[in-house]
PDB file of N, CA and C in Angstrom:
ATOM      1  N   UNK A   1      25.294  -2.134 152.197  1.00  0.00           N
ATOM      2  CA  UNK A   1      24.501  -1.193 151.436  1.00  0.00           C
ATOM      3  C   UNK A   1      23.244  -0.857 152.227  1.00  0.00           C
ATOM      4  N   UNK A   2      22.918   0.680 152.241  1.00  0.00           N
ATOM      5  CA  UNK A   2      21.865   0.927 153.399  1.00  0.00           C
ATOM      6  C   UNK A   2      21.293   1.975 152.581  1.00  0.00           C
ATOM      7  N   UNK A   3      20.332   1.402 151.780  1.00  0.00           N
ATOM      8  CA  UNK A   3      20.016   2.541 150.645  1.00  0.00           C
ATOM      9  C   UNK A   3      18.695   3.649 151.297  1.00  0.00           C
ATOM     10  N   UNK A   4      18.563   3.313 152.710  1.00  0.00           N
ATOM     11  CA  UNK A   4      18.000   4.269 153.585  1.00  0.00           C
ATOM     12  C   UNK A   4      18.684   5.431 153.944  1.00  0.00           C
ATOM     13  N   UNK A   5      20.250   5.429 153.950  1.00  0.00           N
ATOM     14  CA  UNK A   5      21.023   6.681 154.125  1.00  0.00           C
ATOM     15  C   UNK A   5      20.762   7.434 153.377  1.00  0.00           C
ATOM     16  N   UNK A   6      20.508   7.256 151.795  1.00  0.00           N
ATOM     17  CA  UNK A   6      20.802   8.197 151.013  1.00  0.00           C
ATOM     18  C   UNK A   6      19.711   9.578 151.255  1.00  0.00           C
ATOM     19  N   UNK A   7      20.241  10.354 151.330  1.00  0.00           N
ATOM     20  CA  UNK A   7      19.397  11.749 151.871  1.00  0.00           C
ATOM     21  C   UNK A   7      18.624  12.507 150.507  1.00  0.00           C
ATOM     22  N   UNK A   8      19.142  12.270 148.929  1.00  0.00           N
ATOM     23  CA  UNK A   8      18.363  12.129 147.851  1.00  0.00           C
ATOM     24  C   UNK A   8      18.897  12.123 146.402  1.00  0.00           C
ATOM     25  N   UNK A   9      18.398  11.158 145.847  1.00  0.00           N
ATOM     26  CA  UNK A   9      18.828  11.326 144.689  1.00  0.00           C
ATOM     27  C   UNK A   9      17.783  11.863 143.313  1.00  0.00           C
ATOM     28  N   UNK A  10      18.546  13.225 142.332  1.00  0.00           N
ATOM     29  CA  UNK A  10      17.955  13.358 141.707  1.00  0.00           C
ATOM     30  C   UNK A  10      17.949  13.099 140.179  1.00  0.00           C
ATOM     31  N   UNK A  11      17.200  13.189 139.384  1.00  0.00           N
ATOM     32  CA  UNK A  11      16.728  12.385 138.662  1.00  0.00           C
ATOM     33  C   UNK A  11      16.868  13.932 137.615  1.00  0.00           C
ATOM     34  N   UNK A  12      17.768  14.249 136.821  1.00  0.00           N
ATOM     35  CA  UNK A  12      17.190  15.205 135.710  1.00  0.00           C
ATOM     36  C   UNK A  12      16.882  15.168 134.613  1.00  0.00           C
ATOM     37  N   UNK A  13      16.449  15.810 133.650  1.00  0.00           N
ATOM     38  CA  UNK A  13      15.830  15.788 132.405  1.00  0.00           C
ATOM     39  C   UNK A  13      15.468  14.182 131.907  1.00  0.00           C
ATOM     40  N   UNK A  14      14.824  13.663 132.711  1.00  0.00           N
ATOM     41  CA  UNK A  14      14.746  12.390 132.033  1.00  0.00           C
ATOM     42  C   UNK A  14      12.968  12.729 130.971  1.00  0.00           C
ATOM     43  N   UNK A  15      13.001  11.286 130.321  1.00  0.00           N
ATOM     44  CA  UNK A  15      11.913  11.330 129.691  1.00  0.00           C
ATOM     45  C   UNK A  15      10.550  11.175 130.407  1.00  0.00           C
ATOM     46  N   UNK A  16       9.364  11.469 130.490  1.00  0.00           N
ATOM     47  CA  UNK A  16       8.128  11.290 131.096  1.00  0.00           C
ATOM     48  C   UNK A  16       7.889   9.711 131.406  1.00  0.00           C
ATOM     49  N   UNK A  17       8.171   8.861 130.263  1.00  0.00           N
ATOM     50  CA  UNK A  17       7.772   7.887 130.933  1.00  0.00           C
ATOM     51  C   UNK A  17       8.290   6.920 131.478  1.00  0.00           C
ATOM     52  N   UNK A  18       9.439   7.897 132.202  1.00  0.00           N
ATOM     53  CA  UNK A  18      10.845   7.049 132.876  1.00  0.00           C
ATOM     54  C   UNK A  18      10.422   7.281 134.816  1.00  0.00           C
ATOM     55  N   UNK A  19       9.539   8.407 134.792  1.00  0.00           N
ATOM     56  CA  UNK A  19       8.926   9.041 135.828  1.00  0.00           C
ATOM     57  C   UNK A  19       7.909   7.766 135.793  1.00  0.00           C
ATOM     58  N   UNK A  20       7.018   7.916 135.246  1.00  0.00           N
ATOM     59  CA  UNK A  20       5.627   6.951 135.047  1.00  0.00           C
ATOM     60  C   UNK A  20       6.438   5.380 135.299  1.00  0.00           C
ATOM     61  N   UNK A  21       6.869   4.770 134.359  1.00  0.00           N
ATOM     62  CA  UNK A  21       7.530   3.272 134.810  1.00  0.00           C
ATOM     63  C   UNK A  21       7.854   3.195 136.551  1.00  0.00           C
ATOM     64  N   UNK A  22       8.703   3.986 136.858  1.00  0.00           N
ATOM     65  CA  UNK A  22       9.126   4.625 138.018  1.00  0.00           C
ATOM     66  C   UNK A  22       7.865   4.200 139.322  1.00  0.00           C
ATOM     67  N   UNK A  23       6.994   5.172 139.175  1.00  0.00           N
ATOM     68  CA  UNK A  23       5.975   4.743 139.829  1.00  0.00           C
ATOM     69  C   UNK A  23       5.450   3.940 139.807  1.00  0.00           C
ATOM     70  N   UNK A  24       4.550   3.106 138.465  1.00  0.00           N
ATOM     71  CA  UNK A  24       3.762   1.922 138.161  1.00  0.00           C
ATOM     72  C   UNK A  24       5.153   0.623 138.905  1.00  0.00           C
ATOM     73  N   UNK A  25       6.128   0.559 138.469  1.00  0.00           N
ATOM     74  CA  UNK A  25       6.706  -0.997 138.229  1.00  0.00           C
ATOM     75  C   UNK A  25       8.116  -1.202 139.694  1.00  0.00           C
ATOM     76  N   UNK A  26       8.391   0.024 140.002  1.00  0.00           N
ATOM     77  CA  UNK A  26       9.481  -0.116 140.533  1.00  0.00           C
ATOM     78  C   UNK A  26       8.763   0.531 142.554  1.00  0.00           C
ATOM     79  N   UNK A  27       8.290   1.468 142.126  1.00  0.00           N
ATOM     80  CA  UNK A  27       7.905   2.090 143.423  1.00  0.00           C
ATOM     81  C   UNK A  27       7.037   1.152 144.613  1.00  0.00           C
ATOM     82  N   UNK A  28       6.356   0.611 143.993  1.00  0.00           N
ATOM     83  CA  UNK A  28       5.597  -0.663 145.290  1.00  0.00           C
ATOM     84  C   UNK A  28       6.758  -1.642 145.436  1.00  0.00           C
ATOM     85  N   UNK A  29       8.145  -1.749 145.055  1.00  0.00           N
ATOM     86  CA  UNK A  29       8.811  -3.109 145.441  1.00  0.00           C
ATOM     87  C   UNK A  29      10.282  -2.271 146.886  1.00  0.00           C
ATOM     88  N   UNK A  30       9.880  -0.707 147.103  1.00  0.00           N
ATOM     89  CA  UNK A  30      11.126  -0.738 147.287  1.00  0.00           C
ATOM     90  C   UNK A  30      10.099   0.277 148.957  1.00  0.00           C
ATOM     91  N   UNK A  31      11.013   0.743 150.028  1.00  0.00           N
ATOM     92  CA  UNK A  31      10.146   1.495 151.194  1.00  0.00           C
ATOM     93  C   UNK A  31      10.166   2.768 150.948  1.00  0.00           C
ATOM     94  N   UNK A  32       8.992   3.037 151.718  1.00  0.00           N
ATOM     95  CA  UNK A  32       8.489   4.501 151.603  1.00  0.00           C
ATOM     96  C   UNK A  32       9.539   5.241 151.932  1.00  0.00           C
ATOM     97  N   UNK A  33      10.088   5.484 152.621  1.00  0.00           N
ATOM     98  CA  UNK A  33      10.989   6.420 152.859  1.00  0.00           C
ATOM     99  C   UNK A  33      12.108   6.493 151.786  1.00  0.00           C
ATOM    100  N   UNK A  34      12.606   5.446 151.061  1.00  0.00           N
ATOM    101  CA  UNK A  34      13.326   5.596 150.155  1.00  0.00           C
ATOM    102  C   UNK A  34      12.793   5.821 148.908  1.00  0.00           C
ATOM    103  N   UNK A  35      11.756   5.810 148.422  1.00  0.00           N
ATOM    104  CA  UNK A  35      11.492   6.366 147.437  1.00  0.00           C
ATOM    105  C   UNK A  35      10.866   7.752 147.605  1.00  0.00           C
ATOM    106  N   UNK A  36      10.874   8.203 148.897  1.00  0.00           N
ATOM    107  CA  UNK A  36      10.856   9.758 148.998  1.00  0.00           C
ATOM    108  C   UNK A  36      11.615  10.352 148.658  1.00  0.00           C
ATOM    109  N   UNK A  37      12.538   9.600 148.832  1.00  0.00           N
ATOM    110  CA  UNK A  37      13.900  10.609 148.382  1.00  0.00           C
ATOM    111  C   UNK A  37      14.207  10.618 146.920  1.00  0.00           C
ATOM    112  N   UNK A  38      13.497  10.291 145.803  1.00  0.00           N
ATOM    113  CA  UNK A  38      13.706  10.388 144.497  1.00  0.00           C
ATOM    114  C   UNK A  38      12.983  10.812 143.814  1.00  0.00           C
ATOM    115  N   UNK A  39      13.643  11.760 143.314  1.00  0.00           N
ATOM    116  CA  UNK A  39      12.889  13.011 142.822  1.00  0.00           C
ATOM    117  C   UNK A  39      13.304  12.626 141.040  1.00  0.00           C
ATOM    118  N   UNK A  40      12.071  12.683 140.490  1.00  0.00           N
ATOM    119  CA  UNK A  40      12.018  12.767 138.811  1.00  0.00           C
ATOM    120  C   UNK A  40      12.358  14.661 138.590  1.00  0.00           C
ATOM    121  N   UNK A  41      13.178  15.570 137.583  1.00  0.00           N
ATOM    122  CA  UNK A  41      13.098  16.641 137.674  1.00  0.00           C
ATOM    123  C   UNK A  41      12.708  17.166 136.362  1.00  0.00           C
ATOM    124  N   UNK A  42      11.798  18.167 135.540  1.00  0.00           N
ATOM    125  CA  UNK A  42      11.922  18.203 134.237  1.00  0.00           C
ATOM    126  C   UNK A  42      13.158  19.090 133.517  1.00  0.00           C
ATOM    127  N   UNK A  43      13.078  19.139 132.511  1.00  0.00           N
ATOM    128  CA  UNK A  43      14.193  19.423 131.601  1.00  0.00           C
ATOM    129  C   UNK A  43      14.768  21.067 132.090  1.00  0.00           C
ATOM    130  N   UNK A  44      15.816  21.315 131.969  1.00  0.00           N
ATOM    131  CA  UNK A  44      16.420  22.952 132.534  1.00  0.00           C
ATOM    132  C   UNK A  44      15.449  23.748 132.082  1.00  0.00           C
ATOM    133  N   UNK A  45      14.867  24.125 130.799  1.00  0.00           N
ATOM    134  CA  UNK A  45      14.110  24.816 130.317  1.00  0.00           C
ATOM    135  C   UNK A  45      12.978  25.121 131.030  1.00  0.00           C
ATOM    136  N   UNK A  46      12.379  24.032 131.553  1.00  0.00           N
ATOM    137  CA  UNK A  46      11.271  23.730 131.827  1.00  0.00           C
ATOM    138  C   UNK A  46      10.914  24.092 133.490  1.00  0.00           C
ATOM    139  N   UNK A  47      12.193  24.095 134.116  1.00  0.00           N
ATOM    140  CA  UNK A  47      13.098  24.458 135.383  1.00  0.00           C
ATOM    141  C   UNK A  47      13.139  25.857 135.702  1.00  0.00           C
ATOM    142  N   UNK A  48      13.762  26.445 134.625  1.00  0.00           N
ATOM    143  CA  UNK A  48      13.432  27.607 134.795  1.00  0.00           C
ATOM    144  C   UNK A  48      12.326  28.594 134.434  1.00  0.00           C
ATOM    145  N   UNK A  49      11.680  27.935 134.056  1.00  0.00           N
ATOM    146  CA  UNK A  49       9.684  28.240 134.216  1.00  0.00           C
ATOM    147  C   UNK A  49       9.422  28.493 135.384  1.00  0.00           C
ATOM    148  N   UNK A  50       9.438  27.298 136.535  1.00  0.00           N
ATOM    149  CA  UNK A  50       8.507  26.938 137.766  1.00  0.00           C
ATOM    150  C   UNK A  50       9.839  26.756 138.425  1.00  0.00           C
ATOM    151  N   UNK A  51       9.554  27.702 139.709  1.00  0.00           N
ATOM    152  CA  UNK A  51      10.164  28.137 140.833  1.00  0.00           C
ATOM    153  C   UNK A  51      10.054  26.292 141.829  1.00  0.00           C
ATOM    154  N   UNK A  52       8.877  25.341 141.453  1.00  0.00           N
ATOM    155  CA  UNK A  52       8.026  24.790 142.251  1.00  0.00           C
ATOM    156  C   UNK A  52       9.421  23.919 142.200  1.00  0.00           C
ATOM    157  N   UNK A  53       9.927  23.838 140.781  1.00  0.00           N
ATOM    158  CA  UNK A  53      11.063  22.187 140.614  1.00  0.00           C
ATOM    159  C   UNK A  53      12.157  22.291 141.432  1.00  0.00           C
ATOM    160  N   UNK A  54      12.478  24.048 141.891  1.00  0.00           N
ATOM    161  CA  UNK A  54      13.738  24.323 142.958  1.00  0.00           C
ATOM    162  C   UNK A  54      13.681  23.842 144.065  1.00  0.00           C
ATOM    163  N   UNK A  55      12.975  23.697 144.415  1.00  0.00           N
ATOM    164  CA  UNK A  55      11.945  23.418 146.144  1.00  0.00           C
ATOM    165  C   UNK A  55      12.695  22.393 146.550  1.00  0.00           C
ATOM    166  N   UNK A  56      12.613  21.187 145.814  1.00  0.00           N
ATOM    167  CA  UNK A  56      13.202  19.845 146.038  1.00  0.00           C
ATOM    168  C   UNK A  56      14.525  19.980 146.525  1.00  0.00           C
ATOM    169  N   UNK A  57      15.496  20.604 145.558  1.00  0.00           N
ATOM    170  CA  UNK A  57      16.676  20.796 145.189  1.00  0.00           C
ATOM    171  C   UNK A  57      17.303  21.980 146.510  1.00  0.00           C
ATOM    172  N   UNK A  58      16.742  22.545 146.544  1.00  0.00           N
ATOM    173  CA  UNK A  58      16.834  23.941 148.062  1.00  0.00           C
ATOM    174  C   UNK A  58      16.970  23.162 149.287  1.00  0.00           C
ATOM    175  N   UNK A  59      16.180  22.127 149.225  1.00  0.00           N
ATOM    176  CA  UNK A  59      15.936  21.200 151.032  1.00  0.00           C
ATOM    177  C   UNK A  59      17.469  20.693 150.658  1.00  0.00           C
ATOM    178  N   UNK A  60      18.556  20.644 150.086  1.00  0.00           N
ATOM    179  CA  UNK A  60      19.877  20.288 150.348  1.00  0.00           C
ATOM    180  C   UNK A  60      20.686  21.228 150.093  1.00  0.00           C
ATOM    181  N   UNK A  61      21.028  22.004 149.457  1.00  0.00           N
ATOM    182  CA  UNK A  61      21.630  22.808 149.079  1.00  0.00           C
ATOM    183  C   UNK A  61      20.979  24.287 149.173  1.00  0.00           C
ATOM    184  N   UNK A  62      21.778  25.335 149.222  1.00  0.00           N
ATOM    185  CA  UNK A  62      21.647  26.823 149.099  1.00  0.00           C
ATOM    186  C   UNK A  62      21.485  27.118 147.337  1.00  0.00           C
ATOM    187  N   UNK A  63      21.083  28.289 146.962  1.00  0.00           N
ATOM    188  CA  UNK A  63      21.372  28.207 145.879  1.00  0.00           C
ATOM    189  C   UNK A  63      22.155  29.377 145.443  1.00  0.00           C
ATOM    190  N   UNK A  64      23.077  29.727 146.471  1.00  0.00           N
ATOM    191  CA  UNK A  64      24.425  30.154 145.997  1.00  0.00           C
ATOM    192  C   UNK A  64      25.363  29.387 145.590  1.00  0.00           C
ATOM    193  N   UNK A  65      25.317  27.915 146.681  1.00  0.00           N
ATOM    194  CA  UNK A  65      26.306  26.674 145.592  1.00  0.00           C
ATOM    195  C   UNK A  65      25.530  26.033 144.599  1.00  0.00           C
ATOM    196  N   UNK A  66      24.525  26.022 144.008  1.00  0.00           N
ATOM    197  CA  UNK A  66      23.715  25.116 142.730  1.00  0.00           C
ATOM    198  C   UNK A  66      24.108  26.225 141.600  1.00  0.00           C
ATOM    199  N   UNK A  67      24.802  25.138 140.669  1.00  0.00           N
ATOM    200  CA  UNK A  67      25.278  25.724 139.842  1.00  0.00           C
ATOM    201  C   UNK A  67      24.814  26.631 138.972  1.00  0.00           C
ATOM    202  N   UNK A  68      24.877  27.740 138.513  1.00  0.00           N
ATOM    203  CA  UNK A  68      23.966  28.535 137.211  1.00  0.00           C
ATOM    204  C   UNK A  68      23.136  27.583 136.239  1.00  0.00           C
ATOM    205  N   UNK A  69      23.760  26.900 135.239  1.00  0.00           N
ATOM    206  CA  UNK A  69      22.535  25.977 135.070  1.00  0.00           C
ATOM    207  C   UNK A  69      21.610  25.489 135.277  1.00  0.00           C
ATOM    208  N   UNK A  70      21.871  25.508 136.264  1.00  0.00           N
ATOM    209  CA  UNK A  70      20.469  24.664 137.479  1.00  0.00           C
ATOM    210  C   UNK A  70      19.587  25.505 138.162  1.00  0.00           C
ATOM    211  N   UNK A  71      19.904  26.754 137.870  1.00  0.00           N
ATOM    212  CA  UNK A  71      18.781  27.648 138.298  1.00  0.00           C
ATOM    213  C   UNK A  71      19.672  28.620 139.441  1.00  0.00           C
ATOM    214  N   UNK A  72      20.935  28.113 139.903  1.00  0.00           N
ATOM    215  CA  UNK A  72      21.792  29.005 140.608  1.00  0.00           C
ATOM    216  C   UNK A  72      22.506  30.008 140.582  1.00  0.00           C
ATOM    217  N   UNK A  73      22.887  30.495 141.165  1.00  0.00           N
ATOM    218  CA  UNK A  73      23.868  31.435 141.305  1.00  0.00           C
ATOM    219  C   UNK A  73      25.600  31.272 141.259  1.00  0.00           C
ATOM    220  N   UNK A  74      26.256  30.296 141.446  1.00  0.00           N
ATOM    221  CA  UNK A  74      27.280  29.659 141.371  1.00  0.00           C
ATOM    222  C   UNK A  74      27.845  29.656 139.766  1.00  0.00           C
ATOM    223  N   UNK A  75      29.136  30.424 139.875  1.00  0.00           N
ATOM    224  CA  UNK A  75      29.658  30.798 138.562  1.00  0.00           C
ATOM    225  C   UNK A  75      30.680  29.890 138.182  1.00  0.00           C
ATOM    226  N   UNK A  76      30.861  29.243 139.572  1.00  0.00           N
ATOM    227  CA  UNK A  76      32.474  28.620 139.153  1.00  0.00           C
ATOM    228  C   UNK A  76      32.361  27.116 138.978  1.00  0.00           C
ATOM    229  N   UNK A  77      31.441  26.569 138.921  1.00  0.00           N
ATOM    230  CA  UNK A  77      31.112  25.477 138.444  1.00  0.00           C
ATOM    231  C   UNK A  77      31.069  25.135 136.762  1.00  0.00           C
ATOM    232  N   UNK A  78      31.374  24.020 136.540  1.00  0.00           N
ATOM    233  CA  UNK A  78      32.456  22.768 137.041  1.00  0.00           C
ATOM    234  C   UNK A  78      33.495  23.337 137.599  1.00  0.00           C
ATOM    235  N   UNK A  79      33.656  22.986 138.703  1.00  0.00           N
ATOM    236  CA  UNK A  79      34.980  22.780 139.079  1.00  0.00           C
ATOM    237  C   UNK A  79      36.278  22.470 138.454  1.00  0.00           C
ATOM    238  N   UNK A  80      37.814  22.861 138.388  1.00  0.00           N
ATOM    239  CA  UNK A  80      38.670  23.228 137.180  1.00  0.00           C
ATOM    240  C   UNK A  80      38.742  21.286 137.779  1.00  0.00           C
ATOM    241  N   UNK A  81      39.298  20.428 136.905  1.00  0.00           N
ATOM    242  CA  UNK A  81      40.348  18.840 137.455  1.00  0.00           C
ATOM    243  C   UNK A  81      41.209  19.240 138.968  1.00  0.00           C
ATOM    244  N   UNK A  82      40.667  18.314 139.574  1.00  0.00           N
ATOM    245  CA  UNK A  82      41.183  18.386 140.764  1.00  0.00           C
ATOM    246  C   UNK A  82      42.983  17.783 140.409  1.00  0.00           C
ATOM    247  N   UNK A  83      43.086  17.213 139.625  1.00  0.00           N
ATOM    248  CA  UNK A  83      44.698  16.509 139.211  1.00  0.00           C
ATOM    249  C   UNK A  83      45.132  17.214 138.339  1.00  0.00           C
ATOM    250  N   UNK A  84      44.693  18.738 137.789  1.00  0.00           N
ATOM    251  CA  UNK A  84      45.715  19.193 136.650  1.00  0.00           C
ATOM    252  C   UNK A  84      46.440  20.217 137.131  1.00  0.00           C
ATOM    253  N   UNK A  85      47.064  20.214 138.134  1.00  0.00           N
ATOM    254  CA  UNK A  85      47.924  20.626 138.742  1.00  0.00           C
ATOM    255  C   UNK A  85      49.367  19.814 138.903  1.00  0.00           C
ATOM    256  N   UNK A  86      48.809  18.535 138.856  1.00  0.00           N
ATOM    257  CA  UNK A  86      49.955  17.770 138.517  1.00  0.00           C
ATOM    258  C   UNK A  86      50.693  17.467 136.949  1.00  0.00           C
ATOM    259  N   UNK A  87      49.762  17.587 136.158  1.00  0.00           N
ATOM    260  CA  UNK A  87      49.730  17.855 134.697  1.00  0.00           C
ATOM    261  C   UNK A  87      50.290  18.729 133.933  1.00  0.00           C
ATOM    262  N   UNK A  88      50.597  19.998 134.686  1.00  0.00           N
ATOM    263  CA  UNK A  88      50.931  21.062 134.127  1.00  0.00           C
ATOM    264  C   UNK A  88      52.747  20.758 133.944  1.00  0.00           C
ATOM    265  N   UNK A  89      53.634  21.279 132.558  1.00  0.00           N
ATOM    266  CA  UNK A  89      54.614  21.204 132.460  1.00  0.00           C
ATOM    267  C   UNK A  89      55.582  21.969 132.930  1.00  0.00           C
TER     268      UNK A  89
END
């Protein structure tokens, strides 16, 4: 486990003081560089207010693939079951 690879994980609609715990209790035990990469995000609503919460989310992705929900352009998301092709009668 090389939890330095991970390039980022995000964090959505959580509650405020899941962000706050976050920082106070967990963030001094773990390295800087890995807790760069974790991003708290606020709620979709709130998302599509401020251009600022995309920013994060853009440094990996385009936002022709981020799904419409998420502030994208991407229609075909979810994706159909990759196995119901085998399913079908």
């Amino acid at each position: 486990f090389y939890p330095q690879l991970i390039g980022a994980v995000f964090v959505f609609n959580s509650p405020g003081w899941v962000s706050g715990f976050f920082k106070i209790f967990v963030k001094p035990f773990f390295p800087k560089r890995l807790v760069e990469n974790i991003v708290f995000l606020p709620s979709l609503s709130k998302m599509k207010k401020s251009k600022k919460s995309f920013e994060s989310i853009l440094r990996f992705t385009s936002e022709e693939h981020l799904p419409e929900k998420y502030g994208g352009m991407n229609k075909t998301c979810p994706l159909p079951h990759v196995g119901s092709q085998f399913l079908q009668d």
